[in-house]
Protein backbone atom coordinates (compact mmCIF):
# COMPACT_ATOMS: atom_id res chain seq x y z
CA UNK A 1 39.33 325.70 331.07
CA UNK A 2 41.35 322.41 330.79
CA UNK A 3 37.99 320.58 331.88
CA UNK A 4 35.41 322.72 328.97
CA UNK A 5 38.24 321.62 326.30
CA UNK A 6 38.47 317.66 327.22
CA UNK A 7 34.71 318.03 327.17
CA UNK A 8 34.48 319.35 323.73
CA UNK A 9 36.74 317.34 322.22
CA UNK A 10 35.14 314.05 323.50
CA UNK A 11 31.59 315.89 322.41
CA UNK A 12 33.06 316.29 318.80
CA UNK A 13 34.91 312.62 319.21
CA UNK A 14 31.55 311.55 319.56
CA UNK A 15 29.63 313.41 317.10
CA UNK A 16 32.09 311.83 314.33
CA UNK A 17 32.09 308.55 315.57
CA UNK A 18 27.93 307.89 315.62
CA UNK A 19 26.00 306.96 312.40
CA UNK A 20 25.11 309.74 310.06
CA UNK A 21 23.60 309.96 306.57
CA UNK A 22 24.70 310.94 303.67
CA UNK A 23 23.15 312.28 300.15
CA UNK A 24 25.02 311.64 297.25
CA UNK A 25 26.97 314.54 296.29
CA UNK A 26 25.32 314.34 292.49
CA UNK A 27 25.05 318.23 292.10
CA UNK A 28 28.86 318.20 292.32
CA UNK A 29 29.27 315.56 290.13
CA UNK A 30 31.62 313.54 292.66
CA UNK A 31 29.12 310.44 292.33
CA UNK A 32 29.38 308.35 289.25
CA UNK A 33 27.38 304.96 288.30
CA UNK A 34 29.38 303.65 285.25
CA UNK A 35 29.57 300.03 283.22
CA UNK A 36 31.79 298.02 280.99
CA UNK A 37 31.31 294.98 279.02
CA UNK A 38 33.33 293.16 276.47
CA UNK A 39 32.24 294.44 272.81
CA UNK A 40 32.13 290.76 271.15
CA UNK A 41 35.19 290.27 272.57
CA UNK A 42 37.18 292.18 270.91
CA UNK A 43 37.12 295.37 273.27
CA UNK A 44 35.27 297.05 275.93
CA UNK A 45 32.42 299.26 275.77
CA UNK A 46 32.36 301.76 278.68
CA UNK A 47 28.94 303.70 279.45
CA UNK A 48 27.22 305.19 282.76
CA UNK A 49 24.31 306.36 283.88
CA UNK A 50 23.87 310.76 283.95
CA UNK A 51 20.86 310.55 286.31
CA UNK A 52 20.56 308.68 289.85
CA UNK A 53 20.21 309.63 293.65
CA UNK A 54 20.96 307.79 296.64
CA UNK A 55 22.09 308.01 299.72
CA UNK A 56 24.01 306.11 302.99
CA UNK A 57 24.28 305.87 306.34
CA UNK A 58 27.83 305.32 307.90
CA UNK A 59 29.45 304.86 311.05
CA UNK A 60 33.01 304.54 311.05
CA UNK A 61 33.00 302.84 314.35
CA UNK A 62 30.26 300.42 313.48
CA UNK A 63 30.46 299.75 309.60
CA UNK A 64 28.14 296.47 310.21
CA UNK A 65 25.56 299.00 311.00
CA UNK A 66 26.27 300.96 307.37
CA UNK A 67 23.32 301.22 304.44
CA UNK A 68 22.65 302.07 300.94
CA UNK A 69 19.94 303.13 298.60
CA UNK A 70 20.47 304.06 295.15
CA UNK A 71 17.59 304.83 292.24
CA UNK A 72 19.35 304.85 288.53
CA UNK A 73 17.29 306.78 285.91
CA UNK A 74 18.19 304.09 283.20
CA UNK A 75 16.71 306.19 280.27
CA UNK A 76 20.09 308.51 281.72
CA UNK A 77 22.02 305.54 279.85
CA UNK A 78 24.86 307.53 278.00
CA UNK A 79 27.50 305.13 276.44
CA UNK A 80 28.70 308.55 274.02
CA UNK A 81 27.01 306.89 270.94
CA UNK A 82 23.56 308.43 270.39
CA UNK A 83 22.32 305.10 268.03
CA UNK A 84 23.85 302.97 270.28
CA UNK A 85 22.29 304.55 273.25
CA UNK A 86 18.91 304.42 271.54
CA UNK A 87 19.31 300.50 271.27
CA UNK A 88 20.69 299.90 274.83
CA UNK A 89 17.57 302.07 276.14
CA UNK A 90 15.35 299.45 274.40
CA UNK A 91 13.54 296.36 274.10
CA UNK A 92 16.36 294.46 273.43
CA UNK A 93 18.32 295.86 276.61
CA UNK A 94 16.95 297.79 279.18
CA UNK A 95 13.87 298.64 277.50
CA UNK A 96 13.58 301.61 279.80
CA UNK A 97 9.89 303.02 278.15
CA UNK A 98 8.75 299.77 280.55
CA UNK A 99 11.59 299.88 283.23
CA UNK A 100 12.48 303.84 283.71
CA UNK A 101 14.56 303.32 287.14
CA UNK A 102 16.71 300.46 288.48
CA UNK A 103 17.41 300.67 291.95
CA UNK A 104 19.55 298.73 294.92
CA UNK A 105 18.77 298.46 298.49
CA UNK A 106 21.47 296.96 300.60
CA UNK A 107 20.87 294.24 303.13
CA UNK A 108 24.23 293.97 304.65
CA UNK A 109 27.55 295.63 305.28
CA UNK A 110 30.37 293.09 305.99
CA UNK A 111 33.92 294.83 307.03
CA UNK A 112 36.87 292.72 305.65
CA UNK A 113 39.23 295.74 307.72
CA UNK A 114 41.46 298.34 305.92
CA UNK A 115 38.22 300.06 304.38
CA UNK A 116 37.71 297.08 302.19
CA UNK A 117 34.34 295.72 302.73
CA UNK A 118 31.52 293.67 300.87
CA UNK A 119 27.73 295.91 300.41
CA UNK A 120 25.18 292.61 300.11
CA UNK A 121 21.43 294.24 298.65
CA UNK A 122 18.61 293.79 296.10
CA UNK A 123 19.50 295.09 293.02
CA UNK A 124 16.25 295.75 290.79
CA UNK A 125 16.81 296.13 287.19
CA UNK A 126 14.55 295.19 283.93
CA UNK A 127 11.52 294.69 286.46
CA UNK A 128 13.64 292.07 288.03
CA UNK A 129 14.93 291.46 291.57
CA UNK A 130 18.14 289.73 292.56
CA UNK A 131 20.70 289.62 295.22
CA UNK A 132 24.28 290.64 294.51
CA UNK A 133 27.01 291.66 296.23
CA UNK A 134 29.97 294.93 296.16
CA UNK A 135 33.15 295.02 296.75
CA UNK A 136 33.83 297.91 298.27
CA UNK A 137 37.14 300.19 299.53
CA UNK A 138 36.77 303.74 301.69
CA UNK A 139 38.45 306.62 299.82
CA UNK A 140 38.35 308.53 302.96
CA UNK A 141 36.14 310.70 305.00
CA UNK A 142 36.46 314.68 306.27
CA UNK A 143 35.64 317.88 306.72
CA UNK A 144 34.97 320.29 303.20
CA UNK A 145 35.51 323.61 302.61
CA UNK A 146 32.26 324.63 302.87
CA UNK A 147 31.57 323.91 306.29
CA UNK A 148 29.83 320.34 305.79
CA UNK A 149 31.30 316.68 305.91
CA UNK A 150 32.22 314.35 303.07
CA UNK A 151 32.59 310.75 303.12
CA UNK A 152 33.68 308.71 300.02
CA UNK A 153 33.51 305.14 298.60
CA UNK A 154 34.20 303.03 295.30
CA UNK A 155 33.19 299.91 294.54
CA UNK A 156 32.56 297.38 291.77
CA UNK A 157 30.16 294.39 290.86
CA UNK A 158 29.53 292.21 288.13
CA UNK A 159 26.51 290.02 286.87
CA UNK A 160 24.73 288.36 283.54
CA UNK A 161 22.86 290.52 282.02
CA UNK A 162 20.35 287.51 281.81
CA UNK A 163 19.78 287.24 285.30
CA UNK A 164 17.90 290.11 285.12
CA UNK A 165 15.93 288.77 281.54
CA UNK A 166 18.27 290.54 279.26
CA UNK A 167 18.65 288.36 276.57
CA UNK A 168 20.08 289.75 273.48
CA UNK A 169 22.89 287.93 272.24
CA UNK A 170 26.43 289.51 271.62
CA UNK A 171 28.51 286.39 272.03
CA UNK A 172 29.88 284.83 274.87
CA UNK A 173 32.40 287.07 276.07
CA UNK A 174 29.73 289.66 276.23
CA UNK A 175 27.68 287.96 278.71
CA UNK A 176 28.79 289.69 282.11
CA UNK A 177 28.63 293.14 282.58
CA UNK A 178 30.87 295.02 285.63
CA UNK A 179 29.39 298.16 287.44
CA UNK A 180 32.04 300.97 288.34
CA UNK A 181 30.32 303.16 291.38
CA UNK A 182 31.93 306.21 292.99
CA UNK A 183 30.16 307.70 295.59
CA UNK A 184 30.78 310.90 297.20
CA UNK A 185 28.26 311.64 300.22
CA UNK A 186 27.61 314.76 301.96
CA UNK A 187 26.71 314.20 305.60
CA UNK A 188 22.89 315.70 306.71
């Protein structure tokens, strides 16, 4: 009996510890893709996207090994201003009627320790593609009440907006905007 329970536990030990993937817990609304940038300097304008999917694959013991894909429905833009909304969705912004998704695709997972680490991928957004980088930091990871497995992440990012051929012009300290992203996975 001793022998049957060492060998389950090392059977489950294992079973946590390989890679798995996980689909954004969206449904539940424990994911979240949200942005800020400096209103003319003056204040901050905080918005986020209502419609994306994505997913991860993680292994605790072997983060180096960990991926990301994320698609962002961009004309999901909600900022809580419906006029202002309307003129972020268009030409002069994301002009979404031409560019409908944005999406990333990470290309490296680089463990600083202490669930801090940096996600490296292609962010595509206004038809164009450009390397960035995450910062990211494990919430934590564990079993749910329903009987499945949760694993969850936040992380942050910042770029021009005309790196990616957004050009409008709000002034100089509203050049950079920072992404907020709060990811909640459900293990398959």
């Amino acid at each position: 009996m001793k022998k049957l329970a060492v060998l389950l536990f090392a059977t489950l030990i294992g079973a946590t510890a390989q890679a798995a993937e996980y689909k954004f817990d969206t449904k539940g609304a424990h994911a979240f893709v949200q942005f800020r940038i400096k209103h003319l300097g003056y204040s901050w304008l905080y918005g986020r996207f209502d419609k994306f999917d994505g997913s991860f694959v993680y292994d605790e013991s072997k983060p180096e090994a960990s991926s990301v894909e994320v698609t962002v429905d961009t004309t999901s833009l909600n900022s809580n201003h419906a006029e202002r909304d309307k003129h972020l969705r268009g030409k002069d912004f994301l002009d979404v009627a031409k560019y409908p998704t944005a999406t990333f695709k990470s290309t490296a997972f680089e463990s600083k320790g202490n669930g801090k680490a940096v996600l490296k991928g292609d962010l595509t957004l206004h038809g164009v593609t450009k390397p960035i980088s995450i910062d990211v930091t494990e919430i934590g990871g564990g079993n749910d009440p329903w009987g499945g497995y949760r694993q969850g992440f936040t992380g942050t990012t910042e770029f021009k907006l005309k790196d990616f051929g957004i050009d409008y012009d709000l002034g100089p300290a509203s050049q950079t905007v920072e992404m907020i992203l709060d990811v909640e996975g459900i293990r398959q």
